[in-house]
PDB file of N, CA and C in Angstrom:
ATOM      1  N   UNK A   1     109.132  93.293  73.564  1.00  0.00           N
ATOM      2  CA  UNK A   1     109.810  93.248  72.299  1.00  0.00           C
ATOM      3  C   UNK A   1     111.313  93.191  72.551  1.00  0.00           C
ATOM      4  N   UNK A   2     111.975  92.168  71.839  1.00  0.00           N
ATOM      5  CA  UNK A   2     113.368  92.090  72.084  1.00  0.00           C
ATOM      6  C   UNK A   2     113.986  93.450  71.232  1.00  0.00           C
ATOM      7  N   UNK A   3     115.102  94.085  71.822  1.00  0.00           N
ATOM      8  CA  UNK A   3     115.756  95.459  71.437  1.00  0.00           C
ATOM      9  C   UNK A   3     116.992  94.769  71.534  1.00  0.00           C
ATOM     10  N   UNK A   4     117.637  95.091  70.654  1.00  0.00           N
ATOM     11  CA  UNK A   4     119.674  94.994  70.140  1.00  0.00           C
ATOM     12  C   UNK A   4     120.175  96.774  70.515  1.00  0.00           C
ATOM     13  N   UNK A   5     121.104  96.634  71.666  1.00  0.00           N
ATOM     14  CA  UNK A   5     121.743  97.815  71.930  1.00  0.00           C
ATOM     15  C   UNK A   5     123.126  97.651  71.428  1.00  0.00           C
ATOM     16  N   UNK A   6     123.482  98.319  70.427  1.00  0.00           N
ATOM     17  CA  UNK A   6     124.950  97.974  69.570  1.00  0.00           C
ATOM     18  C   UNK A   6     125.645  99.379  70.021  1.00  0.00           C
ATOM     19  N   UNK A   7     126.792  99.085  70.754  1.00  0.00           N
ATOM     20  CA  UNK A   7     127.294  99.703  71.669  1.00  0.00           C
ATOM     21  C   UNK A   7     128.703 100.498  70.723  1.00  0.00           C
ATOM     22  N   UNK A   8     128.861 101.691  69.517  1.00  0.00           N
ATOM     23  CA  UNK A   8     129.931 102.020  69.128  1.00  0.00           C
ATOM     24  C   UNK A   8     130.656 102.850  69.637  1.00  0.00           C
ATOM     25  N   UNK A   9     131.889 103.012  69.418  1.00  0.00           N
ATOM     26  CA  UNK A   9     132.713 103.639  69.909  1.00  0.00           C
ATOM     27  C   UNK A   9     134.383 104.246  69.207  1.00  0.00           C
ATOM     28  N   UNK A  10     135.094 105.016  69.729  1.00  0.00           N
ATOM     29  CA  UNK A  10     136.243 104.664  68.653  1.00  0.00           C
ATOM     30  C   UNK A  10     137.451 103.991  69.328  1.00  0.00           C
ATOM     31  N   UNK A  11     137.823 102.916  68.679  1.00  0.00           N
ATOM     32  CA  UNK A  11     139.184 102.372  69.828  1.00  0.00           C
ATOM     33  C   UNK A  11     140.540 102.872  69.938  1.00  0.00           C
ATOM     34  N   UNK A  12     140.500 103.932  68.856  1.00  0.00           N
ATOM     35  CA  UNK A  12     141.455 104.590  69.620  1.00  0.00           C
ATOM     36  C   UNK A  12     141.795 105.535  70.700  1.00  0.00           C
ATOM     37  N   UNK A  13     140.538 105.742  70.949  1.00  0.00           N
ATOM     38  CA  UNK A  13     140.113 106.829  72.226  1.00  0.00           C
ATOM     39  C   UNK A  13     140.210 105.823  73.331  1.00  0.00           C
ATOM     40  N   UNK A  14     139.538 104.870  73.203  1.00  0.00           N
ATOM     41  CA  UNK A  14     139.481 103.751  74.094  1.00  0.00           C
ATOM     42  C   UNK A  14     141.027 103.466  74.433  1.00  0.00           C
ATOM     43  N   UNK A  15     142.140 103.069  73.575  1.00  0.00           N
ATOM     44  CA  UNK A  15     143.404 102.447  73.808  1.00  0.00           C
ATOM     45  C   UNK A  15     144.132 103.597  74.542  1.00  0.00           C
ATOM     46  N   UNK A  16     143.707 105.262  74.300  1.00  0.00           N
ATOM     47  CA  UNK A  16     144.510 105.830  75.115  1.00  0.00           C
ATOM     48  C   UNK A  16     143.891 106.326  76.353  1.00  0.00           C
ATOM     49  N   UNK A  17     142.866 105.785  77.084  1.00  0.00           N
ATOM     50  CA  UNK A  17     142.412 106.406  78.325  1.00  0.00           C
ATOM     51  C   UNK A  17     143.441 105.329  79.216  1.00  0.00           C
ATOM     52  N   UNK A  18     143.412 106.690  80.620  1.00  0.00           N
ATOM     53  CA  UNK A  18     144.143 106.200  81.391  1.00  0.00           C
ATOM     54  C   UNK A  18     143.620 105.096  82.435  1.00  0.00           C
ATOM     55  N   UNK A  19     144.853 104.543  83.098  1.00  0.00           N
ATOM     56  CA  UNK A  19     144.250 102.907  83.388  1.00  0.00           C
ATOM     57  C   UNK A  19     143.197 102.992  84.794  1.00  0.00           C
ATOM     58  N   UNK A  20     143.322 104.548  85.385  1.00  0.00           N
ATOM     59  CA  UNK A  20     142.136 105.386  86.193  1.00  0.00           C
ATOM     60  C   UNK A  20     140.850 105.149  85.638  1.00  0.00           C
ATOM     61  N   UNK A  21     141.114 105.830  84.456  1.00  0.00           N
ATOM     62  CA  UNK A  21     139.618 105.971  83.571  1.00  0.00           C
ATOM     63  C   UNK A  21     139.188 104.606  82.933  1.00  0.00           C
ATOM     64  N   UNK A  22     140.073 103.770  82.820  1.00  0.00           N
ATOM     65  CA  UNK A  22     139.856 102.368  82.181  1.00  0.00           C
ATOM     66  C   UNK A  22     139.189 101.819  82.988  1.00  0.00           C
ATOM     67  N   UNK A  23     139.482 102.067  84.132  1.00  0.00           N
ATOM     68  CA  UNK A  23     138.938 101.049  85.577  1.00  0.00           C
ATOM     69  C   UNK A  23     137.619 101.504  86.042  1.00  0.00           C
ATOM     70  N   UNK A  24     137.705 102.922  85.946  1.00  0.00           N
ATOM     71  CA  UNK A  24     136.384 103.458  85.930  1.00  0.00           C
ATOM     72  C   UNK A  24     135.015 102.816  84.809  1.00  0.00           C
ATOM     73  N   UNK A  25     135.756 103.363  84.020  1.00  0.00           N
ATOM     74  CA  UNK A  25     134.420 102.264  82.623  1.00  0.00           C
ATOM     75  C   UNK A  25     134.349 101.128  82.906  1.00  0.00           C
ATOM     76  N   UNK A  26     134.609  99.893  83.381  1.00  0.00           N
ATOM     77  CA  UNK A  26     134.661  99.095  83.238  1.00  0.00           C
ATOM     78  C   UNK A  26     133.645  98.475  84.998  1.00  0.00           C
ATOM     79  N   UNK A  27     134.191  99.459  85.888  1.00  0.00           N
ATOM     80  CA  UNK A  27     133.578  99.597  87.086  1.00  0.00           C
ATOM     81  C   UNK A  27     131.654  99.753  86.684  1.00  0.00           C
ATOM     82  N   UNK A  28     132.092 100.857  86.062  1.00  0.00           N
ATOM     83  CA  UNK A  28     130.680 101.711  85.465  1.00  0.00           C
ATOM     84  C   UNK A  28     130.084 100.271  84.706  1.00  0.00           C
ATOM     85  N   UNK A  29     130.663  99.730  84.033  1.00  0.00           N
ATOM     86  CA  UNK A  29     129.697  98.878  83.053  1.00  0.00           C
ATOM     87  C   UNK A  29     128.977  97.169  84.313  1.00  0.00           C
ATOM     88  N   UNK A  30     130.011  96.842  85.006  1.00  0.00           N
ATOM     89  CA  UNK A  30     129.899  95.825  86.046  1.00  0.00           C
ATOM     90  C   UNK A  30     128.240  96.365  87.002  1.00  0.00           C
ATOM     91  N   UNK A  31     128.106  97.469  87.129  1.00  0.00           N
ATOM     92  CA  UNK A  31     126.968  98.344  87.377  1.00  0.00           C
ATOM     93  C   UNK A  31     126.244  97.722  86.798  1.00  0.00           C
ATOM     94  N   UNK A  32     126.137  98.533  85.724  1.00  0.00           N
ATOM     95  CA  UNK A  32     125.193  98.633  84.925  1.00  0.00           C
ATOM     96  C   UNK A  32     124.633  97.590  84.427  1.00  0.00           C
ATOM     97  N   UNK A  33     125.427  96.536  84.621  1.00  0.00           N
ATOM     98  CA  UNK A  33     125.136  94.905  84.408  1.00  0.00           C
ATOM     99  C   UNK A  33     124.662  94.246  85.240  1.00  0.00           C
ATOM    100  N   UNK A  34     124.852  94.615  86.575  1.00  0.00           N
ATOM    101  CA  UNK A  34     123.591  94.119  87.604  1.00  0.00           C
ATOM    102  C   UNK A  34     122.199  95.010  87.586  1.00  0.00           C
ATOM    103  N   UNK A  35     122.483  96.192  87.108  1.00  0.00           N
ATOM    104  CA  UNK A  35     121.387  96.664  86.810  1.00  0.00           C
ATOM    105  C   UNK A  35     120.246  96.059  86.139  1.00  0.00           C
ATOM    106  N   UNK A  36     120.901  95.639  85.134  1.00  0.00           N
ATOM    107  CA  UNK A  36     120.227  94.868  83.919  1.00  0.00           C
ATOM    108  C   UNK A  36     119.494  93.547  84.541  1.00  0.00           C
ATOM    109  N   UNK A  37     120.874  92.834  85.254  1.00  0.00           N
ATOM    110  CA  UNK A  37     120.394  91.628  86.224  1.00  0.00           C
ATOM    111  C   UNK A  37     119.285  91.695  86.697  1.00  0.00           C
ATOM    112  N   UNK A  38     119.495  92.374  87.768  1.00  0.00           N
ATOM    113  CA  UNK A  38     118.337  93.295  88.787  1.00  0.00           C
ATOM    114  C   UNK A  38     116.701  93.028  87.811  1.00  0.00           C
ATOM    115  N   UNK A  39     116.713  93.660  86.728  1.00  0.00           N
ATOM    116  CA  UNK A  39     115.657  93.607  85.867  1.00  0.00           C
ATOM    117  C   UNK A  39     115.067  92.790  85.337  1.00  0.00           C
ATOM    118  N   UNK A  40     116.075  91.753  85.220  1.00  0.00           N
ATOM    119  CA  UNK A  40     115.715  91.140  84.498  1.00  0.00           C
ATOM    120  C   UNK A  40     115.432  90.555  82.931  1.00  0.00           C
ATOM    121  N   UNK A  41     115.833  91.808  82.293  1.00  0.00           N
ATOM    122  CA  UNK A  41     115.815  91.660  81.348  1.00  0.00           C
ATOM    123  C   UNK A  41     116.773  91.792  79.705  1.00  0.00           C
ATOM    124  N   UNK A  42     118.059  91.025  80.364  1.00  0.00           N
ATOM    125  CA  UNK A  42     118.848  90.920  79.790  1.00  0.00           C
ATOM    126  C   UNK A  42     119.132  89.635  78.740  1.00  0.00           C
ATOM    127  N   UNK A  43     118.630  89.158  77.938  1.00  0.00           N
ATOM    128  CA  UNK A  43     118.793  88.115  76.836  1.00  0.00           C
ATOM    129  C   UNK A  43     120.262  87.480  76.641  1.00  0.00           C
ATOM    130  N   UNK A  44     121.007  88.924  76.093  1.00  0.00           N
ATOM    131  CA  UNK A  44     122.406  88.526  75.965  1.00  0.00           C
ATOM    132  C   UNK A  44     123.272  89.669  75.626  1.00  0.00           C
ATOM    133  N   UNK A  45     125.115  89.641  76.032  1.00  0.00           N
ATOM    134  CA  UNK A  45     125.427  90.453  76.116  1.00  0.00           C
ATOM    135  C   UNK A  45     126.763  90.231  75.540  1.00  0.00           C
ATOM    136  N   UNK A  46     127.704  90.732  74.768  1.00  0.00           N
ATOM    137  CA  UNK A  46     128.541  90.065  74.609  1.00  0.00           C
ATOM    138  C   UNK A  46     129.808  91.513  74.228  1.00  0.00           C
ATOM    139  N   UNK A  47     131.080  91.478  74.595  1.00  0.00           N
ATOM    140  CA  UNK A  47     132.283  92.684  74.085  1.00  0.00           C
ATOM    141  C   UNK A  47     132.928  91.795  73.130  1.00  0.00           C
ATOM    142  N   UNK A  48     132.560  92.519  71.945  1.00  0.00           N
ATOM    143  CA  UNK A  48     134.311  91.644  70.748  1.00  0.00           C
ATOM    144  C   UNK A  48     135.253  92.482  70.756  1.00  0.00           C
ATOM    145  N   UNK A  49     135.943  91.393  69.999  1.00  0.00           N
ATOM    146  CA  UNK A  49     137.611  91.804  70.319  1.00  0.00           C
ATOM    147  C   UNK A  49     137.709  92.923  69.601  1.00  0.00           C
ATOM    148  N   UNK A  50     138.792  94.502  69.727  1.00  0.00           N
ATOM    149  CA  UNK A  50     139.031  95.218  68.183  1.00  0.00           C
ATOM    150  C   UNK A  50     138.919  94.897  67.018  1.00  0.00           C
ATOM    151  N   UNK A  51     138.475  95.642  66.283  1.00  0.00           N
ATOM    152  CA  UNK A  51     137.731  95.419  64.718  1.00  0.00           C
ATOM    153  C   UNK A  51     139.308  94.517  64.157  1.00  0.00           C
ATOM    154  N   UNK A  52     140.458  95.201  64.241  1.00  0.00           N
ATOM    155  CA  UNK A  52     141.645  94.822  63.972  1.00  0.00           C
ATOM    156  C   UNK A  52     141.291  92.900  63.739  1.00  0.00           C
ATOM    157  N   UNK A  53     140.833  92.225  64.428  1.00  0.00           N
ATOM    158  CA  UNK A  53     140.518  90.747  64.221  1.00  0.00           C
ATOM    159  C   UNK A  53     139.326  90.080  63.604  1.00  0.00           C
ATOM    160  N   UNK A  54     138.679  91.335  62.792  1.00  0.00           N
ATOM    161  CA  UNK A  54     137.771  90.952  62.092  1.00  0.00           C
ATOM    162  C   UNK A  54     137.919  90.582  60.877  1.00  0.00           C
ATOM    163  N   UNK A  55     137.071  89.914  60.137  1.00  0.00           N
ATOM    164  CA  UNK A  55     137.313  89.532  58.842  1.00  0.00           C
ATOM    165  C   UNK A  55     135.899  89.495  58.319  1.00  0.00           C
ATOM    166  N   UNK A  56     135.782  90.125  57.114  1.00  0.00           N
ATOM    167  CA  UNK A  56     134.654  90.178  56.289  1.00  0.00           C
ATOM    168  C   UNK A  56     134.383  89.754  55.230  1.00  0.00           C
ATOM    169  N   UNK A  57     132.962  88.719  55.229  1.00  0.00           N
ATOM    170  CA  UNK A  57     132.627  87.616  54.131  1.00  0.00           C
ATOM    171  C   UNK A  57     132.294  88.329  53.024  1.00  0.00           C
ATOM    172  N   UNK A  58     131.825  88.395  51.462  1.00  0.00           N
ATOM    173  CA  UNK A  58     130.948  88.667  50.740  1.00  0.00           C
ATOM    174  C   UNK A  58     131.237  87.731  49.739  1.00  0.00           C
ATOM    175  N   UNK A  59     130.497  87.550  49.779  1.00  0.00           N
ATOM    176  CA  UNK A  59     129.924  86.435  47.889  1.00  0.00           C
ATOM    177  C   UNK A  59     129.562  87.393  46.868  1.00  0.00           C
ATOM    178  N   UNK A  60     130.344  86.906  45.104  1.00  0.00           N
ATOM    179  CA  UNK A  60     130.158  88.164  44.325  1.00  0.00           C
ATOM    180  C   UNK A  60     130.540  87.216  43.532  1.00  0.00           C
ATOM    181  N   UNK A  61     129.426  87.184  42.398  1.00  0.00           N
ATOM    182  CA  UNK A  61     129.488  85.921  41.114  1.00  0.00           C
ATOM    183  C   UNK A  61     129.759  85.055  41.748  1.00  0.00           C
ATOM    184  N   UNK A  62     129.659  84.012  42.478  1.00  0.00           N
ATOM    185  CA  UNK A  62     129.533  82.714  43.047  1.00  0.00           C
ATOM    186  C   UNK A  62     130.665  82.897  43.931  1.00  0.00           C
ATOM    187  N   UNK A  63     131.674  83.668  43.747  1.00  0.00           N
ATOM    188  CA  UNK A  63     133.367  83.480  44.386  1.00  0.00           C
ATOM    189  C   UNK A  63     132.931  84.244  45.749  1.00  0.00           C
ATOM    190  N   UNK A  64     133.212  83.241  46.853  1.00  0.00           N
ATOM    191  CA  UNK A  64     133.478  83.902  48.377  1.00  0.00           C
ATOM    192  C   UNK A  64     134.971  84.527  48.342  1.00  0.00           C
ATOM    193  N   UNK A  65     135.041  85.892  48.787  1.00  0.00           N
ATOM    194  CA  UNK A  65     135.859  86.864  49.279  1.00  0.00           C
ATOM    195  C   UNK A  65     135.823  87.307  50.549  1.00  0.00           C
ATOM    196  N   UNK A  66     137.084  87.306  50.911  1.00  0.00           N
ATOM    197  CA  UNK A  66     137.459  87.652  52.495  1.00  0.00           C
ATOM    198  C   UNK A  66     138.334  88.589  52.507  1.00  0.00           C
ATOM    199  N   UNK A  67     137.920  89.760  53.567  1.00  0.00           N
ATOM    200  CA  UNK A  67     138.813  91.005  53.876  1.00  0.00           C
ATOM    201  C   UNK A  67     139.187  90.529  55.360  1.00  0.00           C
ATOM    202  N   UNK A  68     140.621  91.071  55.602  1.00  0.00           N
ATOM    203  CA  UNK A  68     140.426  91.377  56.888  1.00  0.00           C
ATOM    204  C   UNK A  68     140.198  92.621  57.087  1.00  0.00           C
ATOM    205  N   UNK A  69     139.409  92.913  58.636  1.00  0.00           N
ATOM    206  CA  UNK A  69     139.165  94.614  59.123  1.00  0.00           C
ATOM    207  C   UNK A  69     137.658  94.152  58.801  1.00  0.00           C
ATOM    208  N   UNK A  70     136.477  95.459  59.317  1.00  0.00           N
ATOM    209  CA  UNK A  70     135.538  95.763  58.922  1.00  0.00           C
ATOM    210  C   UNK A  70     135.147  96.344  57.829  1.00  0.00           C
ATOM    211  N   UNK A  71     133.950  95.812  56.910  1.00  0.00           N
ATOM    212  CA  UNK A  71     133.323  96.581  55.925  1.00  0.00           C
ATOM    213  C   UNK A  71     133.468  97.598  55.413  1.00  0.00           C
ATOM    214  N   UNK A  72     133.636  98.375  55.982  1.00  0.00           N
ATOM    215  CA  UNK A  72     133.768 100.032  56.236  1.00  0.00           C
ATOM    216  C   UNK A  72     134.542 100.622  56.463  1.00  0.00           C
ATOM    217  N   UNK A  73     135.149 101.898  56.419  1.00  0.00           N
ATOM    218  CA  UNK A  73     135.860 102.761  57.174  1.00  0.00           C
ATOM    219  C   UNK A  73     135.009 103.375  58.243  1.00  0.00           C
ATOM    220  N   UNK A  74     134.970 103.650  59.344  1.00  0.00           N
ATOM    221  CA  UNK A  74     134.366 104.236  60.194  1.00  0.00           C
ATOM    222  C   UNK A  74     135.077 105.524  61.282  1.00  0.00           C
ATOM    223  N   UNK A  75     134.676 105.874  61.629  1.00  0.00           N
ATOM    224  CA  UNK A  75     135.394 106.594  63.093  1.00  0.00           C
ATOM    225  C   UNK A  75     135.065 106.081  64.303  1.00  0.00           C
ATOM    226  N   UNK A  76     133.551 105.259  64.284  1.00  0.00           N
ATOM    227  CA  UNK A  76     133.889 104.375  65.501  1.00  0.00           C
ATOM    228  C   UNK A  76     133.167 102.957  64.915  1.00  0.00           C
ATOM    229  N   UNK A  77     133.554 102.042  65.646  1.00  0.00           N
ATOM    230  CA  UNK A  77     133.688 100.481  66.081  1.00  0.00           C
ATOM    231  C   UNK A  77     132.528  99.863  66.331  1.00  0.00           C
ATOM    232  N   UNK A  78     131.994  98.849  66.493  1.00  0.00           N
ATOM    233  CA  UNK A  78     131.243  98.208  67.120  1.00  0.00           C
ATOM    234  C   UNK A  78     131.788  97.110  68.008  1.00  0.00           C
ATOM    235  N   UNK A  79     131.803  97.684  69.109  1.00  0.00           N
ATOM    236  CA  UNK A  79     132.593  97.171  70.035  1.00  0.00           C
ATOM    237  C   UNK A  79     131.899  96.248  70.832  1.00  0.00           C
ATOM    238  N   UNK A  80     130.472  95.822  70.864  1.00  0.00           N
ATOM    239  CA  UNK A  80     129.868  95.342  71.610  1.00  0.00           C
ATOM    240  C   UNK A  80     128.428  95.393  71.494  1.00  0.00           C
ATOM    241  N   UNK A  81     127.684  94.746  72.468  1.00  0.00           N
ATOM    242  CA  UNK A  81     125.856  94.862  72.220  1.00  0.00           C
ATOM    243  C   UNK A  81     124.532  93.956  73.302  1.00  0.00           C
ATOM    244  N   UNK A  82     124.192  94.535  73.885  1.00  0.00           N
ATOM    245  CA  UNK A  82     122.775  93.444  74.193  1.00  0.00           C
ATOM    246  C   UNK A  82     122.185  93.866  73.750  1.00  0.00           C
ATOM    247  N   UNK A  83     120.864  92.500  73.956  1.00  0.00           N
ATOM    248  CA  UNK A  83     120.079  92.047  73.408  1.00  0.00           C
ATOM    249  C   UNK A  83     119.058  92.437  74.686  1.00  0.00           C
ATOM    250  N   UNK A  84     117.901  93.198  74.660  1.00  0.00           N
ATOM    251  CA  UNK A  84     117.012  93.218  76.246  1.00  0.00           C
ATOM    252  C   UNK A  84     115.780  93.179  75.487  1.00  0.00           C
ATOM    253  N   UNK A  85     114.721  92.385  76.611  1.00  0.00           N
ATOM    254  CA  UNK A  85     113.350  92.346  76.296  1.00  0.00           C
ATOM    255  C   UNK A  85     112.408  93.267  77.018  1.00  0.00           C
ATOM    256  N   UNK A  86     111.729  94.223  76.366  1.00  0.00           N
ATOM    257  CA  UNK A  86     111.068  95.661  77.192  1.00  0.00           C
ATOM    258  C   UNK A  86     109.907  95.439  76.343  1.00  0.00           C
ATOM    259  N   UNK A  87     109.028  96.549  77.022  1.00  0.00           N
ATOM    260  CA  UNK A  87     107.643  96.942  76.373  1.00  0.00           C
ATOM    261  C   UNK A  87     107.986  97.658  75.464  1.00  0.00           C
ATOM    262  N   UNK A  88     108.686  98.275  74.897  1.00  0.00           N
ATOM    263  CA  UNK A  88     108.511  99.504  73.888  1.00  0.00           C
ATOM    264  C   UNK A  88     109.817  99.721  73.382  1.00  0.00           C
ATOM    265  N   UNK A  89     109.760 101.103  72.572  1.00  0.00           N
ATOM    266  CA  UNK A  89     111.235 101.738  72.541  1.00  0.00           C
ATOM    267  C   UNK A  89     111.645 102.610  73.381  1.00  0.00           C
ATOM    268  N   UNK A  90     110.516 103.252  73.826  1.00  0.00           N
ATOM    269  CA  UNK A  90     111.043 104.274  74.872  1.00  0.00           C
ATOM    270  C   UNK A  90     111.698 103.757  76.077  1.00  0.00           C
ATOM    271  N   UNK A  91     111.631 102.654  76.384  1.00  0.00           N
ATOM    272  CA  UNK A  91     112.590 101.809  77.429  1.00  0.00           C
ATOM    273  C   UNK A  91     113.104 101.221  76.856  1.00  0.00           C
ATOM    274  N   UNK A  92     113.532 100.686  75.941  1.00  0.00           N
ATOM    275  CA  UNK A  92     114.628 100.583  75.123  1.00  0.00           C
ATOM    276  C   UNK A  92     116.036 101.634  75.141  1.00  0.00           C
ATOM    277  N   UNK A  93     115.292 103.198  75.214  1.00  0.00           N
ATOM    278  CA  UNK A  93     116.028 104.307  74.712  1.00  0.00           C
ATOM    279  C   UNK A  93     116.770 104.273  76.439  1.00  0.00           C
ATOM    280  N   UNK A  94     116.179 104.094  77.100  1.00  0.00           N
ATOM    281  CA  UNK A  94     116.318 104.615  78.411  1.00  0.00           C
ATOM    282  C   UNK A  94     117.293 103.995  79.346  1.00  0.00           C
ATOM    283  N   UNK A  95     117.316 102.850  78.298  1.00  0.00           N
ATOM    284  CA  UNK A  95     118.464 101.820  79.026  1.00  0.00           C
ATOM    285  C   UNK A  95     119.668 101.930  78.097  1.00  0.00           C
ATOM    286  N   UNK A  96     119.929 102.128  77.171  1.00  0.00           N
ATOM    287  CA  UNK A  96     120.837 102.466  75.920  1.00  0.00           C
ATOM    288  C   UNK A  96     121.268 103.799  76.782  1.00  0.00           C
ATOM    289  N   UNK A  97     121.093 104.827  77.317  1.00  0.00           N
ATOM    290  CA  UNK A  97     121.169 105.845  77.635  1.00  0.00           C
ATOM    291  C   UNK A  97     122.343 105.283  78.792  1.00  0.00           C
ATOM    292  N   UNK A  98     121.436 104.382  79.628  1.00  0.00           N
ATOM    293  CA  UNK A  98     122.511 104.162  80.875  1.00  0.00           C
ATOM    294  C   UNK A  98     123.834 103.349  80.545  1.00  0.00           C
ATOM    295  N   UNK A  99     123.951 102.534  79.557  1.00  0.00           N
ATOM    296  CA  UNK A  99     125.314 102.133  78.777  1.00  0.00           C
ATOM    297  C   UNK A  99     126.468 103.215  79.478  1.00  0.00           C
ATOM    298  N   UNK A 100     127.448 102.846  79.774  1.00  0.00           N
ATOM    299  CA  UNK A 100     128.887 103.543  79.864  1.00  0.00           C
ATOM    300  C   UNK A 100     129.168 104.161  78.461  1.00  0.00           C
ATOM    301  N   UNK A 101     129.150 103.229  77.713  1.00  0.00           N
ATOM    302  CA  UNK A 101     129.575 104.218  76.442  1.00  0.00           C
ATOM    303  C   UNK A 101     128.962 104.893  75.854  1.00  0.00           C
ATOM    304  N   UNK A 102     127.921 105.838  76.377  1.00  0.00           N
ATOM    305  CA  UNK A 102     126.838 106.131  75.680  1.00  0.00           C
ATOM    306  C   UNK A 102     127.853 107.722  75.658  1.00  0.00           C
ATOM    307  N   UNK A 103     128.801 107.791  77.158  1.00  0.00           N
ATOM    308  CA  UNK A 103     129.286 109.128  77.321  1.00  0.00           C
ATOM    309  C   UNK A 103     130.525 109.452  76.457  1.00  0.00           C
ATOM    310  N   UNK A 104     130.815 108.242  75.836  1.00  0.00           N
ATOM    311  CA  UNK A 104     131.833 108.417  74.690  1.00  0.00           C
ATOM    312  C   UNK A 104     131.920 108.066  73.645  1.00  0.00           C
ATOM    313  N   UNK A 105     131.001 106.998  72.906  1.00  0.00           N
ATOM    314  CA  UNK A 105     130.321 106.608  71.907  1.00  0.00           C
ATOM    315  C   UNK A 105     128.927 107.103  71.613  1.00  0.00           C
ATOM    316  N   UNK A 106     128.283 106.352  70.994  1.00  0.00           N
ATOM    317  CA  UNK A 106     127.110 106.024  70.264  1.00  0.00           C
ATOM    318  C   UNK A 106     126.502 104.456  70.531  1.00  0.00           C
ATOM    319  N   UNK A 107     124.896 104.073  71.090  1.00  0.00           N
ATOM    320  CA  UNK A 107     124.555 103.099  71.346  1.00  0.00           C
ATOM    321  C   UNK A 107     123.143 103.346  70.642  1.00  0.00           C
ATOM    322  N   UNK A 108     123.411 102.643  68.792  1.00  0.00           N
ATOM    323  CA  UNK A 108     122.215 102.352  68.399  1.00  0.00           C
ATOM    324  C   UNK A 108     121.119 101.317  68.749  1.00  0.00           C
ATOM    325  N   UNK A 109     119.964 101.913  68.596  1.00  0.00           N
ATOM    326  CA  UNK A 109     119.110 100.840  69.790  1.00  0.00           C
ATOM    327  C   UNK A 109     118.172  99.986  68.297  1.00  0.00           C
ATOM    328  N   UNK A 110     117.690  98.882  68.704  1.00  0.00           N
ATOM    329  CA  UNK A 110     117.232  98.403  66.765  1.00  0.00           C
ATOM    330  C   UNK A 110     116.408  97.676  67.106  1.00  0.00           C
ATOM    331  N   UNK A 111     115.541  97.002  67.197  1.00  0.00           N
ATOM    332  CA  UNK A 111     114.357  96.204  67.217  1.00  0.00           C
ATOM    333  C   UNK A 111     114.554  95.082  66.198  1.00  0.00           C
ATOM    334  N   UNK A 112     114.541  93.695  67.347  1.00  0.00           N
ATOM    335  CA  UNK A 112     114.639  92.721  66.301  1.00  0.00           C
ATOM    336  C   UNK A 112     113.439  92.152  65.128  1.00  0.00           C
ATOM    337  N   UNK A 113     113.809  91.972  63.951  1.00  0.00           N
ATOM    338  CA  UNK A 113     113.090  91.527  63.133  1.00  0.00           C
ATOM    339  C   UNK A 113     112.990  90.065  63.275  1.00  0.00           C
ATOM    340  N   UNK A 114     111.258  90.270  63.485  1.00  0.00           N
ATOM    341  CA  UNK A 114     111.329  88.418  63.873  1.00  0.00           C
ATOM    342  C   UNK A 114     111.215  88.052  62.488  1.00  0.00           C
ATOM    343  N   UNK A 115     111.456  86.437  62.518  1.00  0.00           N
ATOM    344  CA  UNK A 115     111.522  85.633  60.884  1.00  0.00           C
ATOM    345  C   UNK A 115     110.132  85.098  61.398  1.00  0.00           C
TER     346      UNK A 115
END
């Protein structure tokens, strides 16, 4: 079953770690990405830019409206996400776990809805 690991976080915690600890996460995630390799079972993976360059669609009485920023107010971001194909959720959970940001964010794990 394909699983979406949506990787949140807050970027301002992120913008002030030091460029030690920056290098470290980033070390940590290069890991964890051959890990994935290794497995095999990585679909797709992708980091967006800060929410700061987002812009949000909604249609309301026929008229398209655009915000910039995210939807929401939040305290953290969605900073990122794969996509992995496993037997279950419990390996789903288990790999969401090994994420880098799992130790400073939140990595909701979601099961895709097939059409």
């Amino acid at each position: 079953m394909l699983y979406f690991l949506l990787i949140t976080d807050e970027e301002n915690q992120i913008a002030q770690m030091s460029e030690e600890d920056m290098g470290q996460l980033m070390a940590d995630y290069e890991s964890f990405g051959a890990e994935l390799d290794k497995a095999g079972i990585c679909k797709a993976s992708h980091r967006l830019q800060p929410v700061a360059t987002a812009t949000s669609v909604r249609v309301r009485n026929g008229e398209i409206l655009h915000t910039d920023g995210p939807f929401a107010e939040t305290k953290e971001q969605l900073g990122g996400f794969y996509a992995i194909e496993v037997a279950n959720l419990d390996e789903a959970l288990a790999w969401a776990a090994k994420i880098p940001s799992a130790k400073i964010g939140t990595i909701e794990v979601r099961p895709e809805w097939a059409m």
